[in-house]
Protein backbone atom coordinates (compact mmCIF):
# COMPACT_ATOMS: atom_id res chain seq x y z
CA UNK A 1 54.55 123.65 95.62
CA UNK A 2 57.97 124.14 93.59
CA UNK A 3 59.98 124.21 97.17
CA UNK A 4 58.28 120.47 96.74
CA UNK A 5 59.99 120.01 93.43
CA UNK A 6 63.16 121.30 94.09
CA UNK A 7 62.92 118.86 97.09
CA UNK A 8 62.33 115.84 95.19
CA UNK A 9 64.59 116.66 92.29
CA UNK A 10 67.22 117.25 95.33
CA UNK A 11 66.60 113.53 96.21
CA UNK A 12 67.05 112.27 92.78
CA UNK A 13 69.92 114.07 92.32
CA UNK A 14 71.29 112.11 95.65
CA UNK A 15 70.40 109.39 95.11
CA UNK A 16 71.37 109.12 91.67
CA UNK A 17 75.13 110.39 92.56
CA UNK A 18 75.10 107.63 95.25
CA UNK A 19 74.29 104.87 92.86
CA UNK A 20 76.75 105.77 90.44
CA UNK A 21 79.93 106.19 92.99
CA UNK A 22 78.51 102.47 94.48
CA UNK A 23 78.87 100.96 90.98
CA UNK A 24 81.99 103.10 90.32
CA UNK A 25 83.08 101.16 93.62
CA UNK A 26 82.38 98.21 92.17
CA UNK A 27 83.71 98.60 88.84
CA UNK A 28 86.87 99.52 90.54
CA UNK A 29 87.15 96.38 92.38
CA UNK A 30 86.57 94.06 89.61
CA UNK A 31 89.06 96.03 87.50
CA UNK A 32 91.55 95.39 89.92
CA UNK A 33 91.24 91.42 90.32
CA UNK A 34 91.13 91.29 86.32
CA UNK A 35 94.56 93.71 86.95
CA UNK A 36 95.84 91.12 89.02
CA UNK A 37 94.19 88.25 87.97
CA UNK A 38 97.69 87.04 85.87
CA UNK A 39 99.66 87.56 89.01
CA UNK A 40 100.26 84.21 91.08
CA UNK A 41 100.18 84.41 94.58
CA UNK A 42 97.50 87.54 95.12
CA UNK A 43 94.33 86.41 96.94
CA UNK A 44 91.21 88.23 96.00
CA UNK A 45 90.99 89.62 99.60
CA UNK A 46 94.00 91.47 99.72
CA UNK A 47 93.17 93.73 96.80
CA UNK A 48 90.50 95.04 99.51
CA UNK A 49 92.91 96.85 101.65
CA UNK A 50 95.39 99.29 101.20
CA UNK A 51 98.37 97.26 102.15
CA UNK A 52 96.92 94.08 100.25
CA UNK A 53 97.36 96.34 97.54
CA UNK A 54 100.73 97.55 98.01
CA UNK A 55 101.81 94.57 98.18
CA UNK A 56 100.18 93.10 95.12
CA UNK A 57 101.70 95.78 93.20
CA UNK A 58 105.41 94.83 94.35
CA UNK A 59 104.92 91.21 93.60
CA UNK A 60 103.65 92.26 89.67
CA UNK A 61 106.46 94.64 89.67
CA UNK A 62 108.81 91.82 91.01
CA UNK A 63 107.99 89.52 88.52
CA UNK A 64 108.21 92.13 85.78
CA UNK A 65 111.76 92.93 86.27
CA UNK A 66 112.33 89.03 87.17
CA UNK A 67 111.19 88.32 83.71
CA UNK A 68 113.61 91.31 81.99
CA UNK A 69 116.48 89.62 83.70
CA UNK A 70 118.54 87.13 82.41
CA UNK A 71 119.41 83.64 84.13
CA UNK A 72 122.81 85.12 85.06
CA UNK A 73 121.91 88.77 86.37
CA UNK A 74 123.44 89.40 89.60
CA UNK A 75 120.46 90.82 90.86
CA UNK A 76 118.11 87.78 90.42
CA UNK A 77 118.37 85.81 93.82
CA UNK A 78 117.75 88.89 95.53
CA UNK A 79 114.57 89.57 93.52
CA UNK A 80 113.56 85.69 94.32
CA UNK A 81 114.06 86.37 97.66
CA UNK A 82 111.90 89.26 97.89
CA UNK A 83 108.92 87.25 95.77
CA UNK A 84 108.50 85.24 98.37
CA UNK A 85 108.76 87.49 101.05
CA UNK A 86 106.15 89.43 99.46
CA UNK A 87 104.38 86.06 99.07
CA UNK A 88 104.14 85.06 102.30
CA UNK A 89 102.71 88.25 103.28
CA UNK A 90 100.36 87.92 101.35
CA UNK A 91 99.17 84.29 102.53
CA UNK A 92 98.01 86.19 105.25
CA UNK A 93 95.37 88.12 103.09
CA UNK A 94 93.78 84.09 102.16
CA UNK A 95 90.49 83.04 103.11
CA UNK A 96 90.09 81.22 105.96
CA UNK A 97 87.98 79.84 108.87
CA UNK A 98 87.68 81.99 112.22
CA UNK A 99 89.16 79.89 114.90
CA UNK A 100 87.84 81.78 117.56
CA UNK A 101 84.79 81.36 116.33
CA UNK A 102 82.24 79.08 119.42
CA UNK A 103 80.99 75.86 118.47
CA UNK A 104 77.51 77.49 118.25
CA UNK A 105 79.13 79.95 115.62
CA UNK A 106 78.82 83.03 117.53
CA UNK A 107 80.98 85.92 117.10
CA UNK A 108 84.28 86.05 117.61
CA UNK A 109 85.44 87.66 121.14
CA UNK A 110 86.10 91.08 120.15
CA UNK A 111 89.14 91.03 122.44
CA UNK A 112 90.92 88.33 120.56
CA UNK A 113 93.58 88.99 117.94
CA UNK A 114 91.95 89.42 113.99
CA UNK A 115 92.27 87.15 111.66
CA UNK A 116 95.54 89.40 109.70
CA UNK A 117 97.83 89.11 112.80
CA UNK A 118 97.25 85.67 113.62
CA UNK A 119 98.08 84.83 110.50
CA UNK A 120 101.70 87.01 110.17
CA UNK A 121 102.29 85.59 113.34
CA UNK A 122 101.40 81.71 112.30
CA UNK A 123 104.05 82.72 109.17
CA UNK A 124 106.58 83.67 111.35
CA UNK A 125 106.47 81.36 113.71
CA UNK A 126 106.81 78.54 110.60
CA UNK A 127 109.50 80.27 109.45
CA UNK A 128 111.57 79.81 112.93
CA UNK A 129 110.58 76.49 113.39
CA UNK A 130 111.90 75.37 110.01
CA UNK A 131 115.06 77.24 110.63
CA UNK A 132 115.47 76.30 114.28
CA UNK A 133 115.05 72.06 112.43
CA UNK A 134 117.60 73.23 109.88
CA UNK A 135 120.07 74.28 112.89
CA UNK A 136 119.40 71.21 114.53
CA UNK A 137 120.10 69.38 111.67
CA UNK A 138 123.16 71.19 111.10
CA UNK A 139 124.15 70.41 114.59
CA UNK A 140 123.64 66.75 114.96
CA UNK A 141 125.83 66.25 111.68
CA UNK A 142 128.56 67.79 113.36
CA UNK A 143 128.67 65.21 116.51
């Protein structure tokens, strides 16, 4: 009879412990949106992985020092530059529709890239075709 008790106070105990680290979870992810909330550029999705949140924290710290520098500082283009690097990484982390997705919504073929890389590599690939159009730009002035 007490083995039974012990038991069920075991449970409770458990279950209990499991409950509160699922809300501590939680808390922790709503802290971290209302962290980043003031930030612009930081999708809510990237603050769910690790390098989402790397990230995030580089762009806040970016536009900290940003704002501590003057209009002048030597240092500024390079830390505009770097913004929206750190932006466009982070475009990758944005909501979006599966496109390999069938017309009958079934899941996506497991063999297929995810949805992160085919989004760095969509970024990418923008960024060479602008600056391939700037070169040819740049090359039909010339003529």
């Amino acid at each position: 009879m007490k083995s039974m008790k012990y038991a069920a106070l075991g449970i409770c105990v458990v279950v209990l412990c499991s409950s509160s680290f699922v809300l501590r979870a939680q808390d922790d992810a709503t802290s971290l949106e209302r962290q980043f909330k003031d930030v612009p550029g930081v999708p809510a999705g990237a603050l769910q992985t690790e390098r989402g949140r790397e990230l995030a924290i580089e762009l806040k710290n970016l536009y900290r020092s940003k704002q501590s520098m003057g209009p002048r500082h030597p240092s500024l283009p390079t830390v505009e530059k770097r913004i929206e690097a750190v932006k466009s990484l982070l475009k990758a982390f944005a909501p979006a529709e599966n496109p390999f997705k069938g017309k009958d919504n079934s899941d996506a073929d497991p063999n297929m890239m995810n949805d992160y890389d085919l989004r760095q590599l969509v970024l990418k690939l923008n960024k060479r075709v602008e600056q391939l159009e700037k070169r040819v730009e740049e090359l039909e002035g010339k003529r």
